[in-house]
PDB file of N, CA and C in Angstrom:
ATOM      1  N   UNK A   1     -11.778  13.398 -11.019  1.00  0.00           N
ATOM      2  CA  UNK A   1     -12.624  12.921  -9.945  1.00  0.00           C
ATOM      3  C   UNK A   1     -12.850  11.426 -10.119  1.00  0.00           C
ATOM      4  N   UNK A   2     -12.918  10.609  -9.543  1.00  0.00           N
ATOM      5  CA  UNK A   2     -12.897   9.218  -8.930  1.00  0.00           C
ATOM      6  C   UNK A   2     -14.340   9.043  -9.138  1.00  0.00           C
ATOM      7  N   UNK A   3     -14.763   8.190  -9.863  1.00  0.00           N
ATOM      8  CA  UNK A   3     -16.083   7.283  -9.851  1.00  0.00           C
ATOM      9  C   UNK A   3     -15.993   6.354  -8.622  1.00  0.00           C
ATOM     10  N   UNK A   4     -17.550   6.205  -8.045  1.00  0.00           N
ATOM     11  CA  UNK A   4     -18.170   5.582  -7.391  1.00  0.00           C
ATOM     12  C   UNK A   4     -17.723   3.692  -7.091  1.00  0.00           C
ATOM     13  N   UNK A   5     -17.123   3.194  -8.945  1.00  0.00           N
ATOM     14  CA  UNK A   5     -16.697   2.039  -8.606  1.00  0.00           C
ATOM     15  C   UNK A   5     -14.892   2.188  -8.416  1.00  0.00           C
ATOM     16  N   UNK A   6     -14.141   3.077  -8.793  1.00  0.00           N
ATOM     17  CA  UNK A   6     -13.224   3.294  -8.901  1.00  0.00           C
ATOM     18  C   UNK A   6     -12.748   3.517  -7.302  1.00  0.00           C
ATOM     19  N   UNK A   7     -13.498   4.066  -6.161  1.00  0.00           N
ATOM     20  CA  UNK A   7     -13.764   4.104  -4.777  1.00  0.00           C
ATOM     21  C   UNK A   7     -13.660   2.957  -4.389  1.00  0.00           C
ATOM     22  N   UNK A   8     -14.890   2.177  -4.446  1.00  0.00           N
ATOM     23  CA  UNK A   8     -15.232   0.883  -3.861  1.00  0.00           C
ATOM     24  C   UNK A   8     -14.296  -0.138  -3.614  1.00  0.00           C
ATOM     25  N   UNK A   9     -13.205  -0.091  -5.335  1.00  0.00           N
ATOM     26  CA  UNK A   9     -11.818  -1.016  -5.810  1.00  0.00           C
ATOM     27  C   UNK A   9     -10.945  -0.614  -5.040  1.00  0.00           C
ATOM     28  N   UNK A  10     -10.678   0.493  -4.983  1.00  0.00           N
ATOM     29  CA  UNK A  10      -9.791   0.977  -3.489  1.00  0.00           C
ATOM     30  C   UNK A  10      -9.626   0.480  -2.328  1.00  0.00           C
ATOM     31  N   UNK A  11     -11.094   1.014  -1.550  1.00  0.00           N
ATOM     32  CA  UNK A  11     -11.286   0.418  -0.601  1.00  0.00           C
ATOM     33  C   UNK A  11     -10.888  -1.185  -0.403  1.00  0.00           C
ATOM     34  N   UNK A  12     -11.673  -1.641  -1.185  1.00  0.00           N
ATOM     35  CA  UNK A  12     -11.248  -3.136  -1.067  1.00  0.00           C
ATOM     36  C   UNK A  12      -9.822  -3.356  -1.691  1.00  0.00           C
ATOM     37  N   UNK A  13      -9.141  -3.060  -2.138  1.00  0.00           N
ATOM     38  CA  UNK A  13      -7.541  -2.867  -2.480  1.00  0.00           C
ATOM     39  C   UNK A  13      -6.902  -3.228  -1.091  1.00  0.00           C
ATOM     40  N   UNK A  14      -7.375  -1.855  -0.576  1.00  0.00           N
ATOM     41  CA  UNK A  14      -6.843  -1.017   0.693  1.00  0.00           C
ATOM     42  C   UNK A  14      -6.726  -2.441   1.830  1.00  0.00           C
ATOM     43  N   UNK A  15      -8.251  -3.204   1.832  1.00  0.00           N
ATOM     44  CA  UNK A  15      -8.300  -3.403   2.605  1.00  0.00           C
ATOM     45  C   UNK A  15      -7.322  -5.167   2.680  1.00  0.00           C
ATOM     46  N   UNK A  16      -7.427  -5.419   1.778  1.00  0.00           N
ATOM     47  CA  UNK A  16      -6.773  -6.605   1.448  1.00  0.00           C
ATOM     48  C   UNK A  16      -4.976  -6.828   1.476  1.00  0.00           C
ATOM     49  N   UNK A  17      -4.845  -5.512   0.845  1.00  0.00           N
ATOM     50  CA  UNK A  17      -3.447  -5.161   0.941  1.00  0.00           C
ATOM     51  C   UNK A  17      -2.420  -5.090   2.662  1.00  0.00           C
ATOM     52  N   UNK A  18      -3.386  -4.689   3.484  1.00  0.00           N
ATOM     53  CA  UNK A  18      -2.846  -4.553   4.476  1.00  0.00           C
ATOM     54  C   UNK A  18      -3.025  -5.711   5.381  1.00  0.00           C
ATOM     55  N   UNK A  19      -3.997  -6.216   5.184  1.00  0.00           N
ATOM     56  CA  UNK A  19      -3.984  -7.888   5.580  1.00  0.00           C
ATOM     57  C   UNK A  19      -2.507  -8.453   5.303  1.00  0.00           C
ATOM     58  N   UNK A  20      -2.436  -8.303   3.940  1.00  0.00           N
ATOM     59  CA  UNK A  20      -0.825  -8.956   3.473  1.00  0.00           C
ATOM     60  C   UNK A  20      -0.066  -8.562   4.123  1.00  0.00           C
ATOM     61  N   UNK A  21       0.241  -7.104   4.403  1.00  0.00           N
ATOM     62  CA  UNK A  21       1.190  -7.024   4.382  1.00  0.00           C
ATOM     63  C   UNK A  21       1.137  -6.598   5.954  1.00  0.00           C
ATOM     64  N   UNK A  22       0.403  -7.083   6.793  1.00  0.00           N
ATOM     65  CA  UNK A  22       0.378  -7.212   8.505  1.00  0.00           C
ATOM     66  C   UNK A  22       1.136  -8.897   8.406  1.00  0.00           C
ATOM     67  N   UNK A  23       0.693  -9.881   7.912  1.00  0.00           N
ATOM     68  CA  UNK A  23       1.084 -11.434   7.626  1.00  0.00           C
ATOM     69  C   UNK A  23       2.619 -10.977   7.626  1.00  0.00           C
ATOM     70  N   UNK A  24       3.281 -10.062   6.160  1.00  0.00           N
ATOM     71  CA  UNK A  24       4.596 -10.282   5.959  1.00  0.00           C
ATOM     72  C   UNK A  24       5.162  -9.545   7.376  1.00  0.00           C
ATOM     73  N   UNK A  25       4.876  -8.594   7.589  1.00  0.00           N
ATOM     74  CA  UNK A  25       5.784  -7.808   8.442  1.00  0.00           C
ATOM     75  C   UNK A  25       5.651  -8.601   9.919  1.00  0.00           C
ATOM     76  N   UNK A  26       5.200  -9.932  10.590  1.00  0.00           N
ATOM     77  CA  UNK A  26       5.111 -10.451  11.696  1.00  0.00           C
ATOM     78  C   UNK A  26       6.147 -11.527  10.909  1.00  0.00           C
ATOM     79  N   UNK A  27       6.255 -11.774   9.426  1.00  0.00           N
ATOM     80  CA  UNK A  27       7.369 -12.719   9.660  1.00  0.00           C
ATOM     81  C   UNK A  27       8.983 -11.937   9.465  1.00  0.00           C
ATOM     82  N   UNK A  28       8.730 -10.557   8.902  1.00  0.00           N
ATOM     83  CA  UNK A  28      10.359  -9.822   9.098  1.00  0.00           C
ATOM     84  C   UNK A  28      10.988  -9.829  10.506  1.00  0.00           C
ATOM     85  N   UNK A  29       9.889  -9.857  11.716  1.00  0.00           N
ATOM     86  CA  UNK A  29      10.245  -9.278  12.843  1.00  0.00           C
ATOM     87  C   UNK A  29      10.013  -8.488  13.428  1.00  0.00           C
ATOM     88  N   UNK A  30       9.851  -8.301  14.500  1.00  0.00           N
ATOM     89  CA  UNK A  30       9.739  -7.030  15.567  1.00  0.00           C
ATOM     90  C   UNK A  30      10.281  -5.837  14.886  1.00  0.00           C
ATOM     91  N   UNK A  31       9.936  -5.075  15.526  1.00  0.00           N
ATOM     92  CA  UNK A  31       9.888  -3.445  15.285  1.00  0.00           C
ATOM     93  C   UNK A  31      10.074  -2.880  13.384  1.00  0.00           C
ATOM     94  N   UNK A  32       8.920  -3.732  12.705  1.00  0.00           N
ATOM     95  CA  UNK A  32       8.531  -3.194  11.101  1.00  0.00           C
ATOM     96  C   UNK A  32       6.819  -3.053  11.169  1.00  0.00           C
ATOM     97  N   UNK A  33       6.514  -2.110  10.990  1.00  0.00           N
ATOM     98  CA  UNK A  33       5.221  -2.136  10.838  1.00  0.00           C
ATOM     99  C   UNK A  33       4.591  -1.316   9.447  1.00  0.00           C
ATOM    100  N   UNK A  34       3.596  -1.984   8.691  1.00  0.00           N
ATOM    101  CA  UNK A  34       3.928  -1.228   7.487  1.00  0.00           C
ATOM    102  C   UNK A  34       2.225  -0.934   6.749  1.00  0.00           C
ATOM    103  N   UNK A  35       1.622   0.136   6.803  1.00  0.00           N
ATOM    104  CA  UNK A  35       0.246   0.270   6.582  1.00  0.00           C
ATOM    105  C   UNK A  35       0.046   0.743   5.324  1.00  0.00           C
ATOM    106  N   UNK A  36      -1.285   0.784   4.875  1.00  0.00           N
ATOM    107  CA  UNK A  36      -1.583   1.243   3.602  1.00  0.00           C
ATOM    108  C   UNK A  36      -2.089   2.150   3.593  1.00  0.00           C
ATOM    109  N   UNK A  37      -2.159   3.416   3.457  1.00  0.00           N
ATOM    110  CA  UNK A  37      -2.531   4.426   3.699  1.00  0.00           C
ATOM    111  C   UNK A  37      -3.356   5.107   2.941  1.00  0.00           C
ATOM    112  N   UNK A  38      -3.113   5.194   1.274  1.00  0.00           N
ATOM    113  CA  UNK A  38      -4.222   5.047   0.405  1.00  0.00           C
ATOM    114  C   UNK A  38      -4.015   4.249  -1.040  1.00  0.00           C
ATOM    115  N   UNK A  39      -5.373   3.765  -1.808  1.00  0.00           N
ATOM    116  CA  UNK A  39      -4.834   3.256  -2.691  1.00  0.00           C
ATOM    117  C   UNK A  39      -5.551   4.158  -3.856  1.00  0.00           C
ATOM    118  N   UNK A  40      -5.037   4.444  -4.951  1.00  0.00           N
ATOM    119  CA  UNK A  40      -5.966   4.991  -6.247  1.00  0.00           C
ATOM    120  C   UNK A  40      -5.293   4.323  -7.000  1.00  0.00           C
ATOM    121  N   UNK A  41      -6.429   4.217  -7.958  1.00  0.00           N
ATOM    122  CA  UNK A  41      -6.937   3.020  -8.830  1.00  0.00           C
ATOM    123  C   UNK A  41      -6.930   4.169 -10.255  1.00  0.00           C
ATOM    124  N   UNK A  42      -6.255   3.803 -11.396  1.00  0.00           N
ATOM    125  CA  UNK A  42      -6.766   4.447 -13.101  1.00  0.00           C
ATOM    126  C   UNK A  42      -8.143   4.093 -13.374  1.00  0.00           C
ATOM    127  N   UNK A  43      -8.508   5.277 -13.922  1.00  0.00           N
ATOM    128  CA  UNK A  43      -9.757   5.116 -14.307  1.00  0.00           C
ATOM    129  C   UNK A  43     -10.195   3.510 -15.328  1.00  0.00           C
ATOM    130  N   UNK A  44      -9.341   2.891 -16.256  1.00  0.00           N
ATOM    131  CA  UNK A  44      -9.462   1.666 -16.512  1.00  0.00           C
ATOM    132  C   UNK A  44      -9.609   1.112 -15.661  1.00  0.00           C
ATOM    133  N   UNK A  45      -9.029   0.996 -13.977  1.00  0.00           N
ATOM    134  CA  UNK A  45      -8.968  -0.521 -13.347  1.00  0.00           C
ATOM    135  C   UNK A  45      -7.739  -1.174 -13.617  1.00  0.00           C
ATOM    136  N   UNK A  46      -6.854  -0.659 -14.670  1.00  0.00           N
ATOM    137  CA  UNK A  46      -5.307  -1.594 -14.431  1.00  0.00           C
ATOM    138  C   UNK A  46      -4.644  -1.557 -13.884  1.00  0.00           C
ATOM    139  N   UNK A  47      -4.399   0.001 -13.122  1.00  0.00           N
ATOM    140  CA  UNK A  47      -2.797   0.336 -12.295  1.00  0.00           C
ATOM    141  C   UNK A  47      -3.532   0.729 -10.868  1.00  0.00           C
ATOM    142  N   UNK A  48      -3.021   0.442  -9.575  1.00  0.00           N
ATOM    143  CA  UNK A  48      -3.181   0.847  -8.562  1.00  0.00           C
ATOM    144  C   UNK A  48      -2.278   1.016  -7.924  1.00  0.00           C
ATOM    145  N   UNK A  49      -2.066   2.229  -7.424  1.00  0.00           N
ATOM    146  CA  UNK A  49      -0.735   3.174  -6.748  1.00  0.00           C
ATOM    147  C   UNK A  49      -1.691   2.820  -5.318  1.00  0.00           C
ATOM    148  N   UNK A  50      -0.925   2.156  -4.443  1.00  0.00           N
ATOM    149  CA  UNK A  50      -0.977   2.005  -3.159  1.00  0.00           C
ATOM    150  C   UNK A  50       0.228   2.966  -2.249  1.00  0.00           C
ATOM    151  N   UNK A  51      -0.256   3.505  -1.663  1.00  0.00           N
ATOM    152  CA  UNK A  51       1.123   4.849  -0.570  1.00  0.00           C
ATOM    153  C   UNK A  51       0.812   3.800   0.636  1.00  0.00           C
ATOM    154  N   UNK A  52       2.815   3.617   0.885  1.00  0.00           N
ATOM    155  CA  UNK A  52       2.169   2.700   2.026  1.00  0.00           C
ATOM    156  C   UNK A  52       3.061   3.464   3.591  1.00  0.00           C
ATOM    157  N   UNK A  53       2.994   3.500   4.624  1.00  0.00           N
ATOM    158  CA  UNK A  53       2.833   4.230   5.376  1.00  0.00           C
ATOM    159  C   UNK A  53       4.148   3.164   6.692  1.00  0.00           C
ATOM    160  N   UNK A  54       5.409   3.395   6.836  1.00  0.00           N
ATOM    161  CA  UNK A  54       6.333   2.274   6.754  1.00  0.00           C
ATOM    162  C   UNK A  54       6.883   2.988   8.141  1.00  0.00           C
ATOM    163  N   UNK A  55       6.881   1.869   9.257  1.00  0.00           N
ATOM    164  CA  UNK A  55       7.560   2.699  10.688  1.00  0.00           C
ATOM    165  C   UNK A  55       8.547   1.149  10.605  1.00  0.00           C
ATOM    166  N   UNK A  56      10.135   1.599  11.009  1.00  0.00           N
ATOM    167  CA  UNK A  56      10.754   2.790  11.262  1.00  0.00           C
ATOM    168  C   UNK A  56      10.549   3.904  10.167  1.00  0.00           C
ATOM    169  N   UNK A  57      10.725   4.939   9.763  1.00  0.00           N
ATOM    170  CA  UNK A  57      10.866   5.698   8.572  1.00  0.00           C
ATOM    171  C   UNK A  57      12.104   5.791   8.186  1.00  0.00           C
ATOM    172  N   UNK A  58      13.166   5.144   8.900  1.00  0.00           N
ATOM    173  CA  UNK A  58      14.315   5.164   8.335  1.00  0.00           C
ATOM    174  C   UNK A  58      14.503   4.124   7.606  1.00  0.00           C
ATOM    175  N   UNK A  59      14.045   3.097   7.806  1.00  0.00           N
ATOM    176  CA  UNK A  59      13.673   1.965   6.499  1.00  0.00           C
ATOM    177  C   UNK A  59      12.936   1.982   5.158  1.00  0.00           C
ATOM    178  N   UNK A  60      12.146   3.239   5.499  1.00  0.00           N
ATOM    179  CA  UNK A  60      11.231   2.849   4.372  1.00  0.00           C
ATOM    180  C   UNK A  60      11.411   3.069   2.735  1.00  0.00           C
ATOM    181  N   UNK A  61      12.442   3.711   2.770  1.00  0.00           N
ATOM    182  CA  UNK A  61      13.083   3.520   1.378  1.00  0.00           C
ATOM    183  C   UNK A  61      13.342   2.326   0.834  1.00  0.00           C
ATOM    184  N   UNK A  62      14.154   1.780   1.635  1.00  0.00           N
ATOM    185  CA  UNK A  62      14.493   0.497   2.032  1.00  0.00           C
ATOM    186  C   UNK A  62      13.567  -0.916   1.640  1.00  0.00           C
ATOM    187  N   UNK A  63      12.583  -0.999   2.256  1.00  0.00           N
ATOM    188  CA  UNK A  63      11.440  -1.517   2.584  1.00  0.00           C
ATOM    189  C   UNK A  63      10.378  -1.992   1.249  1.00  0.00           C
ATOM    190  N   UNK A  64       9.905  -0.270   1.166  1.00  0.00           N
ATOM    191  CA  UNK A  64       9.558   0.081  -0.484  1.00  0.00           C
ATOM    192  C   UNK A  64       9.932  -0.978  -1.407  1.00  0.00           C
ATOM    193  N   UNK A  65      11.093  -0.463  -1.930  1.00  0.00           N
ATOM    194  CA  UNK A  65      12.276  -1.093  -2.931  1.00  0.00           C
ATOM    195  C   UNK A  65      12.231  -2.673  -2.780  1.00  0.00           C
ATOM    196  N   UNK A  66      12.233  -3.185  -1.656  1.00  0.00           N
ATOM    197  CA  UNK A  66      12.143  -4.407  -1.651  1.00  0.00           C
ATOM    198  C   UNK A  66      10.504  -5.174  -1.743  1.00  0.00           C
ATOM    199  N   UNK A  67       9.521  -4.281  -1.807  1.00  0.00           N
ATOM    200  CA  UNK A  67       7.958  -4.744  -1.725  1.00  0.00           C
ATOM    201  C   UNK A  67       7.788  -4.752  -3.384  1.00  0.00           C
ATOM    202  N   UNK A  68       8.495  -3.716  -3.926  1.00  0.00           N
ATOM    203  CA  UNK A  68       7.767  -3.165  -5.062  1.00  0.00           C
ATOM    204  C   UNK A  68       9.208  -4.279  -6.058  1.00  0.00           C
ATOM    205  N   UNK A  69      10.035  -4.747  -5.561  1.00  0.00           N
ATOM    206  CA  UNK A  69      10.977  -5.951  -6.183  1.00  0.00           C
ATOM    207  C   UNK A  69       9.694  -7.383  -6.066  1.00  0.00           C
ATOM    208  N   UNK A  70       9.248  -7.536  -4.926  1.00  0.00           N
ATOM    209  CA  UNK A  70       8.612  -8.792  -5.066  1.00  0.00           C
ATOM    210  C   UNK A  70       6.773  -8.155  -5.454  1.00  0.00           C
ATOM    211  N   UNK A  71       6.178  -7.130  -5.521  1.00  0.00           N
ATOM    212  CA  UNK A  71       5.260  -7.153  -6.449  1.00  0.00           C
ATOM    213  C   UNK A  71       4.365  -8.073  -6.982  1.00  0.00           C
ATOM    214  N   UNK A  72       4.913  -8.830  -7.585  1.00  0.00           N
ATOM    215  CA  UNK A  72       4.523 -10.303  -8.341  1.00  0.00           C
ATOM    216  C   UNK A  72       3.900 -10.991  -7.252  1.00  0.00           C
ATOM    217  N   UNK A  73       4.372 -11.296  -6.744  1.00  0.00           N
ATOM    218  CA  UNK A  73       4.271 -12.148  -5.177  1.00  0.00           C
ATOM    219  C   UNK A  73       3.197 -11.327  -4.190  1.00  0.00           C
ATOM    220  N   UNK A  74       3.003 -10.628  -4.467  1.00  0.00           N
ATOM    221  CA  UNK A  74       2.104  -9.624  -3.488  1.00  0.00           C
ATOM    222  C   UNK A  74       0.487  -9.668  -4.747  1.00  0.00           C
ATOM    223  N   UNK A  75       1.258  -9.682  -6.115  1.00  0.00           N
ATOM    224  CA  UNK A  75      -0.280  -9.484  -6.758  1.00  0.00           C
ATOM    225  C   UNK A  75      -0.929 -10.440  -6.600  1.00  0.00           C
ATOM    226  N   UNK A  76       0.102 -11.731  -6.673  1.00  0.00           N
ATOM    227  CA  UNK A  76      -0.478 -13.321  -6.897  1.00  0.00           C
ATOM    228  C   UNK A  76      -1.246 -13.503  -5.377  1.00  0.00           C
ATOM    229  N   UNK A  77      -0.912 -12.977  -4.321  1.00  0.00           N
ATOM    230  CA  UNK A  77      -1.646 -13.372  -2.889  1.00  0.00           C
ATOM    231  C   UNK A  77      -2.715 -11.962  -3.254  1.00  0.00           C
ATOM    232  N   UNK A  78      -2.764 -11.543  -3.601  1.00  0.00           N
ATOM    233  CA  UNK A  78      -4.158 -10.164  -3.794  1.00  0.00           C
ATOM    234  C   UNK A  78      -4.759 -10.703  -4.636  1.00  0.00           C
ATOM    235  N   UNK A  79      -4.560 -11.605  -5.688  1.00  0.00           N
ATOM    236  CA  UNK A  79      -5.707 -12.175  -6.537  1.00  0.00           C
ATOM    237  C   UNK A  79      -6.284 -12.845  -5.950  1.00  0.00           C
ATOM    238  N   UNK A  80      -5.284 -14.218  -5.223  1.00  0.00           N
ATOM    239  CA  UNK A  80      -6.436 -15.037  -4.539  1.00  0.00           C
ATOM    240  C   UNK A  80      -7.024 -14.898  -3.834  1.00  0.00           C
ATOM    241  N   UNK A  81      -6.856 -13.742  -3.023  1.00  0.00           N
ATOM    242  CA  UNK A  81      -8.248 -12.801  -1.918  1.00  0.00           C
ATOM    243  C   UNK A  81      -9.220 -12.482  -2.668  1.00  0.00           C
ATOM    244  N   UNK A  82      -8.960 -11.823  -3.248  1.00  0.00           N
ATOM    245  CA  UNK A  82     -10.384 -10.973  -4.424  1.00  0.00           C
ATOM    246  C   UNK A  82     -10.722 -11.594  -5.621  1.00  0.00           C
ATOM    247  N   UNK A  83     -10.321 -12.743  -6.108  1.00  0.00           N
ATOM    248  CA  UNK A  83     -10.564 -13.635  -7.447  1.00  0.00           C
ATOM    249  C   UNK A  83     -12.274 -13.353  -7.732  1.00  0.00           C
ATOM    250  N   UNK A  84     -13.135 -13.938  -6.546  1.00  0.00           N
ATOM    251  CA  UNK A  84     -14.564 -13.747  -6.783  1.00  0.00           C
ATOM    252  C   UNK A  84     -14.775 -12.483  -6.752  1.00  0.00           C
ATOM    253  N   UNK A  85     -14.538 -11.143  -6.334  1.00  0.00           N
ATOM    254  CA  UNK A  85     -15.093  -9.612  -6.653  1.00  0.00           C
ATOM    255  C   UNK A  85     -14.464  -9.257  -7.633  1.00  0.00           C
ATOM    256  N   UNK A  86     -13.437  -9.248  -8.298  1.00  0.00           N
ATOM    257  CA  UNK A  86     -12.702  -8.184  -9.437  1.00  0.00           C
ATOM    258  C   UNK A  86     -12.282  -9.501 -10.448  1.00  0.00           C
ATOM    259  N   UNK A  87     -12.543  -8.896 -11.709  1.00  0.00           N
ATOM    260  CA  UNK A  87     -12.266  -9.715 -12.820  1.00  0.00           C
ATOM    261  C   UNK A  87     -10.794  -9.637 -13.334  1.00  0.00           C
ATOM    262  N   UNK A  88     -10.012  -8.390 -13.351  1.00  0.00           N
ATOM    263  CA  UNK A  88      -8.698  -8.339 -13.186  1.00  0.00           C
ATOM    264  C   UNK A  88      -8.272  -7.520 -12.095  1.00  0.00           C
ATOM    265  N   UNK A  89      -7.017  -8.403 -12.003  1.00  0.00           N
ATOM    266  CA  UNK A  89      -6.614  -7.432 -10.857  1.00  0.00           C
ATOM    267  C   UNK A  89      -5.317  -6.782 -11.307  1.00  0.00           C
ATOM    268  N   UNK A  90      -5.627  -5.636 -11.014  1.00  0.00           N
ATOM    269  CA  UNK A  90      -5.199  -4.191 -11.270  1.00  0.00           C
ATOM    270  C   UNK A  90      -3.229  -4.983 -10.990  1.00  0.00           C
ATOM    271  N   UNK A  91      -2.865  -3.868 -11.859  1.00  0.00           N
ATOM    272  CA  UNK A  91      -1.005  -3.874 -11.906  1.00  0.00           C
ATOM    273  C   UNK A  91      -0.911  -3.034 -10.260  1.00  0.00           C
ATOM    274  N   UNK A  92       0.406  -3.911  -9.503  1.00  0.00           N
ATOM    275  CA  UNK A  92       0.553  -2.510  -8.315  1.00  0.00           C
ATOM    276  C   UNK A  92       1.589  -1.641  -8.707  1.00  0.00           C
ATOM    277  N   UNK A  93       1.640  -0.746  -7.648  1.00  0.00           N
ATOM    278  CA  UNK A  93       2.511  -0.084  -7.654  1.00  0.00           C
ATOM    279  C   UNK A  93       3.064   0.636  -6.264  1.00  0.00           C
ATOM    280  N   UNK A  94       4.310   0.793  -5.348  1.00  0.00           N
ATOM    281  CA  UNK A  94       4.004   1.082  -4.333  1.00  0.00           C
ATOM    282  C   UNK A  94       4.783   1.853  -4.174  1.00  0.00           C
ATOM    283  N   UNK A  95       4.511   3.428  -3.245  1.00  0.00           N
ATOM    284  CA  UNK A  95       4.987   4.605  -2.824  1.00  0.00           C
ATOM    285  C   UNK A  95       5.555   4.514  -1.691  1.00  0.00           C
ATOM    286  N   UNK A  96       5.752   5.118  -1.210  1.00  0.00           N
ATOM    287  CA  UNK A  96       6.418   5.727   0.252  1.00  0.00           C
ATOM    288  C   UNK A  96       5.645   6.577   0.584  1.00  0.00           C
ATOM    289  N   UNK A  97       4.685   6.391   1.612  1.00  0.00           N
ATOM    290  CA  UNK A  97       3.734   7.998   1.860  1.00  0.00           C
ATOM    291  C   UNK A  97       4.374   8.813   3.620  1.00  0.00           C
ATOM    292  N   UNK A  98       5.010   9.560   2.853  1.00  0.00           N
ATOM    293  CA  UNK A  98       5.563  10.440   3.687  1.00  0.00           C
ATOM    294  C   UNK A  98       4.945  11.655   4.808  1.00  0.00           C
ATOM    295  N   UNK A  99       3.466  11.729   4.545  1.00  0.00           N
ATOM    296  CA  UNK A  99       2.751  12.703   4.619  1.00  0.00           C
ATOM    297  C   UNK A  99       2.840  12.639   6.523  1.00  0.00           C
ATOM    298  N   UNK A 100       3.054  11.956   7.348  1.00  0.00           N
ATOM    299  CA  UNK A 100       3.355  11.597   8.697  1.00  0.00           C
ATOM    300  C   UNK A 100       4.423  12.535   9.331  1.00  0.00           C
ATOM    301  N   UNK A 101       5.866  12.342   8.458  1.00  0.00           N
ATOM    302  CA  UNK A 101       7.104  12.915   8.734  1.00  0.00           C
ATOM    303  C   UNK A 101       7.045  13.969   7.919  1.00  0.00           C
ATOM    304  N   UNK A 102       6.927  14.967   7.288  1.00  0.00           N
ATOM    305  CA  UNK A 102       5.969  15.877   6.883  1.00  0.00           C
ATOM    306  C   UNK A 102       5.064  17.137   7.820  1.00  0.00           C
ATOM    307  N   UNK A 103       4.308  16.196   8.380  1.00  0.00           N
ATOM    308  CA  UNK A 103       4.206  16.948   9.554  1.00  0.00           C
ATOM    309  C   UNK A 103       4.389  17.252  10.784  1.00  0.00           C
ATOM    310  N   UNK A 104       5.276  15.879  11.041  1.00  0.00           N
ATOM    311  CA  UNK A 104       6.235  15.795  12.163  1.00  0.00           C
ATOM    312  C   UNK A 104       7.364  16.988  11.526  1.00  0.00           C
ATOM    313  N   UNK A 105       7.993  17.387  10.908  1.00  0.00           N
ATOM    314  CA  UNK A 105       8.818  18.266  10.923  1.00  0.00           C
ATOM    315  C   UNK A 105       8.216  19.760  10.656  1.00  0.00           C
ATOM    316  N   UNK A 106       7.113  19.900   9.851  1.00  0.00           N
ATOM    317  CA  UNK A 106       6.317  21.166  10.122  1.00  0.00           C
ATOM    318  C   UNK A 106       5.957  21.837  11.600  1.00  0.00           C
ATOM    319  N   UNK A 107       5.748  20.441  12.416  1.00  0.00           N
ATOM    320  CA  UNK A 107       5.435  20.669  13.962  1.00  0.00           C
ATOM    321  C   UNK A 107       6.694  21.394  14.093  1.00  0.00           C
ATOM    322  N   UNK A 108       7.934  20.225  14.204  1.00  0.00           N
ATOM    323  CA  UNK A 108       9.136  21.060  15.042  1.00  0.00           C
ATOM    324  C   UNK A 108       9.485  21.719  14.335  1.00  0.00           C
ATOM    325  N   UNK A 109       9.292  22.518  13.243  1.00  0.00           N
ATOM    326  CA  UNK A 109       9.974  23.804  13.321  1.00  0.00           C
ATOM    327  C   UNK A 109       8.824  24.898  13.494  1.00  0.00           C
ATOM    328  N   UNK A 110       7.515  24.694  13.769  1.00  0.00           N
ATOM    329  CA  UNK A 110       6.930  25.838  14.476  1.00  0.00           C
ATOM    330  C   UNK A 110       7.032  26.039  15.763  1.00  0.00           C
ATOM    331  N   UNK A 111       7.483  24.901  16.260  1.00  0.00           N
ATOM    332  CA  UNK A 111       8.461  24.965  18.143  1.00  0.00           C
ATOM    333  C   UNK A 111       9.218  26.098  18.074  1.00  0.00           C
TER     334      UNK A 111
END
């Protein structure tokens, strides 16, 4: 179970993260849109697994692989957002959250 500050770091994870990564995806181009869907945080505060939520879905393997290559570059613009609230900032880490197409195909096959 998730402590109260372990929540809060999330949230604000969450919310910062997708700022970024609304900025990057207006400079890839039209038709990438790429959300954060959730973030959990280790009970230390070092690692945060962000699931990020990637339309087309045929990219997002794709996509992934190339976010979680530049990483570095994504922590260094997440520090300087949050420098004054968090004393370190957490290692990322980023998923593919599939849970969308998932139930897009649960739908069509109860059709």
């Amino acid at each position: 179970m998730e402590t109260t500050r372990q929540n809060k770091i999330a949230r604000l994870l969450q919310k910062e993260l997708s700022e970024i990564f609304m900025r990057q995806t207006q400079a890839w181009g039209k038709g990438v849109l790429v959300s954060v869907s959730t973030v959990r945080i280790s009970p230390d505060l070092s690692v945060a697994r962000a699931y990020l939520s990637i339309f087309p879905s045929e990219r997002a393997q794709e996509l992934c692989e190339n976010i979680n290559a530049n990483q570095k570059s994504v922590r260094y613009e997440l520090g300087n957002r949050v420098r004054h609230q968090l004393r370190i900032i957490p290692e990322l880490r980023f998923f593919v959250d599939d849970s969308l197409d998932y139930i897009e195909h649960i739908d069509q096959l109860l059709k």
